[in-house]
C-alpha atoms as a PDB file:
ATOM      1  CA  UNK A   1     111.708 105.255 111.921  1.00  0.00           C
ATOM      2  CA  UNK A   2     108.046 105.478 110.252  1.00  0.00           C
ATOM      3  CA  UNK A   3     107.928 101.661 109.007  1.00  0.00           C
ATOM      4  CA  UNK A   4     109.801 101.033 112.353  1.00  0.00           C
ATOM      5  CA  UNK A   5     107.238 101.952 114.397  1.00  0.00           C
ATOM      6  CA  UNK A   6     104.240 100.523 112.490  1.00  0.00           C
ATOM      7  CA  UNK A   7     102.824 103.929 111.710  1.00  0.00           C
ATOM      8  CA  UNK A   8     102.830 104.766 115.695  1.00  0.00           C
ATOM      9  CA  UNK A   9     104.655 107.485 115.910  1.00  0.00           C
ATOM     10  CA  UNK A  10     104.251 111.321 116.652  1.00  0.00           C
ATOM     11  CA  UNK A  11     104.529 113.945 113.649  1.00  0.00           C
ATOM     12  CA  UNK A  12     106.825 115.358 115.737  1.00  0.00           C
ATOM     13  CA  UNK A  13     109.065 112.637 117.182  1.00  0.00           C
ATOM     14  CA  UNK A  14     109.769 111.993 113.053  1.00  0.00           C
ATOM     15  CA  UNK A  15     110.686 115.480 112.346  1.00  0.00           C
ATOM     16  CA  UNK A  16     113.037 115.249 115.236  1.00  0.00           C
ATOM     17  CA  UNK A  17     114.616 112.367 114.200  1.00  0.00           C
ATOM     18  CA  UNK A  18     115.074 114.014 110.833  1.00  0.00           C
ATOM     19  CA  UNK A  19     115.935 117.469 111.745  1.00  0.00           C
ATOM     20  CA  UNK A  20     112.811 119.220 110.180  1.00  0.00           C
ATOM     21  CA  UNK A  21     109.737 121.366 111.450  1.00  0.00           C
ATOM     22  CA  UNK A  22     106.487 119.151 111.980  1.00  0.00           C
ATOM     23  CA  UNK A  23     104.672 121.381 109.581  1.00  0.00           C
ATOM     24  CA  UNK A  24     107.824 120.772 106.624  1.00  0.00           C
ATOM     25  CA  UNK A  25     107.458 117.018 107.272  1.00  0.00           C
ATOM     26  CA  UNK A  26     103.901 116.693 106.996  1.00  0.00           C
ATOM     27  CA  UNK A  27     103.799 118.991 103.726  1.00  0.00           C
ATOM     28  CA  UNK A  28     106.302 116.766 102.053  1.00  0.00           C
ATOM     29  CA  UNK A  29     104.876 113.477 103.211  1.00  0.00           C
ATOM     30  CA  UNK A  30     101.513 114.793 101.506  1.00  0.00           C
ATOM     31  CA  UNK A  31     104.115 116.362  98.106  1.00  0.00           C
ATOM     32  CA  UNK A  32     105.412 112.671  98.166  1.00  0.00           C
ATOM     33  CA  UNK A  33     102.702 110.454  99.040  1.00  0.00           C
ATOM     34  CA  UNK A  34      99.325 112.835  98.825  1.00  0.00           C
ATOM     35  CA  UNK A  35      98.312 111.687 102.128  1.00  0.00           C
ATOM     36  CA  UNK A  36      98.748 113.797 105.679  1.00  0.00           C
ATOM     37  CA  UNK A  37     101.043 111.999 108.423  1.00  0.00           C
ATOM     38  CA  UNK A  38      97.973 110.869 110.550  1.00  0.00           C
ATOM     39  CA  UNK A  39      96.756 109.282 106.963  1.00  0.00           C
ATOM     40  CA  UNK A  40     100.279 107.561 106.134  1.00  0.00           C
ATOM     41  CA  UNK A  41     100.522 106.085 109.679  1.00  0.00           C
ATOM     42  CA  UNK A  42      96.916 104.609 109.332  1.00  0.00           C
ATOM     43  CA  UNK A  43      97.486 103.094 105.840  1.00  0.00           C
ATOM     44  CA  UNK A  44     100.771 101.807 107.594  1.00  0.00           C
ATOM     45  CA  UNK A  45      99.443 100.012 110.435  1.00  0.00           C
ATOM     46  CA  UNK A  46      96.644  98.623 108.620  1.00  0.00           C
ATOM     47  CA  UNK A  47      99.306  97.078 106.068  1.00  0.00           C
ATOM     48  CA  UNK A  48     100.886  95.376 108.845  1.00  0.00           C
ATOM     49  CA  UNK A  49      98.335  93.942 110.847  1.00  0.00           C
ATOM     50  CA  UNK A  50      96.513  92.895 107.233  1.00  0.00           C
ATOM     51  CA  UNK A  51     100.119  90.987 106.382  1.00  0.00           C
ATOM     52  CA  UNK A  52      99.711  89.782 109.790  1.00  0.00           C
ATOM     53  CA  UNK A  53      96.652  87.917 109.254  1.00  0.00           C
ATOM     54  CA  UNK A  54      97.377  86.302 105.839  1.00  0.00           C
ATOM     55  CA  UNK A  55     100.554  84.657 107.333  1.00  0.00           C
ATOM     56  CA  UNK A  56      98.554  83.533 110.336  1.00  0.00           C
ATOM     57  CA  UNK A  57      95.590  82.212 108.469  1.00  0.00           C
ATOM     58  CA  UNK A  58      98.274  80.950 105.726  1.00  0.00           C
ATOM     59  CA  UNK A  59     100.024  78.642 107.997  1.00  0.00           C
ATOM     60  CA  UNK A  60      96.736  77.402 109.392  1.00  0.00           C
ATOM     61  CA  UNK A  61      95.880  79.192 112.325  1.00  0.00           C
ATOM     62  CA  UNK A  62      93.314  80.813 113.306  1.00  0.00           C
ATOM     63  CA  UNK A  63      92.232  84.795 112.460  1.00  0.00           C
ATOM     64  CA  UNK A  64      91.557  85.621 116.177  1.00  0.00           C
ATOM     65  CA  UNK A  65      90.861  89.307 115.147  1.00  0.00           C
ATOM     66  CA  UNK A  66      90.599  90.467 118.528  1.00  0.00           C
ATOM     67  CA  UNK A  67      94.288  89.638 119.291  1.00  0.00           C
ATOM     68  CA  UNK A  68      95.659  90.782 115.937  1.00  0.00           C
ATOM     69  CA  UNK A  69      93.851  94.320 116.994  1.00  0.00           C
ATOM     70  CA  UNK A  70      95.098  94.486 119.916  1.00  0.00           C
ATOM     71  CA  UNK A  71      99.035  93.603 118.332  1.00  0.00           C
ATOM     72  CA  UNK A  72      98.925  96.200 115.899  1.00  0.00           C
ATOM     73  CA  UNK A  73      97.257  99.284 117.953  1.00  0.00           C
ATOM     74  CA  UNK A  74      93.790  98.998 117.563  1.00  0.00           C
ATOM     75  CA  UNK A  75      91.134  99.817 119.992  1.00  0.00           C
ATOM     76  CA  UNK A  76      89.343  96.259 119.554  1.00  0.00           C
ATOM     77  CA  UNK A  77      88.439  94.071 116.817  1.00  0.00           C
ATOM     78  CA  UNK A  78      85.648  96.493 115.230  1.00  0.00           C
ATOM     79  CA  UNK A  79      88.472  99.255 115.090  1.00  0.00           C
ATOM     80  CA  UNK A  80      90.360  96.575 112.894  1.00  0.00           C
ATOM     81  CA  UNK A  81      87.139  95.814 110.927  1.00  0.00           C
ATOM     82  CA  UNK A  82      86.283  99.213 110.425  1.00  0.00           C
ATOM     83  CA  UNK A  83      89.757  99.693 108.731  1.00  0.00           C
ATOM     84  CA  UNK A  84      89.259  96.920 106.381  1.00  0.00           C
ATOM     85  CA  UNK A  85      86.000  98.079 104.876  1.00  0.00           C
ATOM     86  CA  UNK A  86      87.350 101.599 104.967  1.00  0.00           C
ATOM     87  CA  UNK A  87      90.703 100.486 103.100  1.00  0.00           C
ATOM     88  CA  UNK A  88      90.871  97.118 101.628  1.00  0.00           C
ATOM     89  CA  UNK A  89      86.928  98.067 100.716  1.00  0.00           C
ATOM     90  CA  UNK A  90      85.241  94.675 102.472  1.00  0.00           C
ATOM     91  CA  UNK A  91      85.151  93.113 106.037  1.00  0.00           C
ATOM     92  CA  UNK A  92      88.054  90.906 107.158  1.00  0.00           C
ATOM     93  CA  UNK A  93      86.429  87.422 106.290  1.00  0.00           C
ATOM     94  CA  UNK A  94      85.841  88.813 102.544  1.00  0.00           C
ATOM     95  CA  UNK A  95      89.050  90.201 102.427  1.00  0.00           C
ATOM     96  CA  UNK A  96      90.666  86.488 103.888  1.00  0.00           C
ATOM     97  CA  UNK A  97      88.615  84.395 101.344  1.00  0.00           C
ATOM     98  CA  UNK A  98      90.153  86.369  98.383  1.00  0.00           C
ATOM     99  CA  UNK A  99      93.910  85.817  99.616  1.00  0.00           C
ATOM    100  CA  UNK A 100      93.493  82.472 100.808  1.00  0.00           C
ATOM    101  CA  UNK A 101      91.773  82.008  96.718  1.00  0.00           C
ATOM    102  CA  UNK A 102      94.974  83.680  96.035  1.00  0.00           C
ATOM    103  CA  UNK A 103      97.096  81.110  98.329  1.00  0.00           C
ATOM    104  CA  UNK A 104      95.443  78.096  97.370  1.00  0.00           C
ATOM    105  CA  UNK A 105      95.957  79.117  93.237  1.00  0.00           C
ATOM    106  CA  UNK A 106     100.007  79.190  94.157  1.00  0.00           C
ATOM    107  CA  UNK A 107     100.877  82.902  95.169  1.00  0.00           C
ATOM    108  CA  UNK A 108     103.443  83.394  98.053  1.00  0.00           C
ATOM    109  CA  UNK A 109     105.259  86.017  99.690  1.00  0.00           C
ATOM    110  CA  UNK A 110     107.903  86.190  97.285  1.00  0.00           C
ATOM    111  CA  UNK A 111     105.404  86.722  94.010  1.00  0.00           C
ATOM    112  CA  UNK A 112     105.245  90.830  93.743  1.00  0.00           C
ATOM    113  CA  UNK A 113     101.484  90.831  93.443  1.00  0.00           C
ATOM    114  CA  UNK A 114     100.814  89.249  96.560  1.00  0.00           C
ATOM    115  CA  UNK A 115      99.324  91.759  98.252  1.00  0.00           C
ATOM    116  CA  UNK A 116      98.709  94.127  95.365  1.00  0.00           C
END
């Protein structure tokens, strides 16, 4: 239901789905994964919209940051740039010019380390 949703969806909609208390769920997401619900469903949703944009930049479109934001839950595009320097570590154009190095020396969706 988690990967489902994108990472949008309520502690407690999750531990109803799987028949445990909130509080049981969120202690073993953070036993399993060291990370709090709120965290996991962040990391989640930035995963997606950051797969999002290689494939779209990939096959030659363009970024359009502001849309992909608004796709995958984000306030606006600085929401969705303040998420890449906060988890991939750089801002969206630095983050695109080292995958698209990555595309353009052969790597695809099907080679492991592509977004490693």
């Amino acid at each position: 239901m988690l990967a489902v949703s994108g990472g949008n969806l309520a502690i407690g909609e999750l531990a109803d789905a799987v028949g445990w208390s909130a509080r049981h769920l969120a202690e073993r997401l953070r036993v399993e994964t060291g990370l709090s619900p709120k965290a996991v469903g962040r990391v989640m949703r930035f995963d997606r919209a950051r797969h999002a944009l290689a494939q779209r930049v990939g096959s030659g479109k363009p970024a359009a940051l502001a849309d992909l934001a608004v796709s995958y839950g984000y306030c606006d595009q600085a929401h969705l740039a303040r998420e890449f320097r906060d988890l991939a570590g750089c801002a969206p154009s630095v983050w695109l010019s080292e995958e698209l190095r990555n595309v353009q020396a052969g790597a695809t969706d099907d080679d492991p380390d592509w977004f490693a």
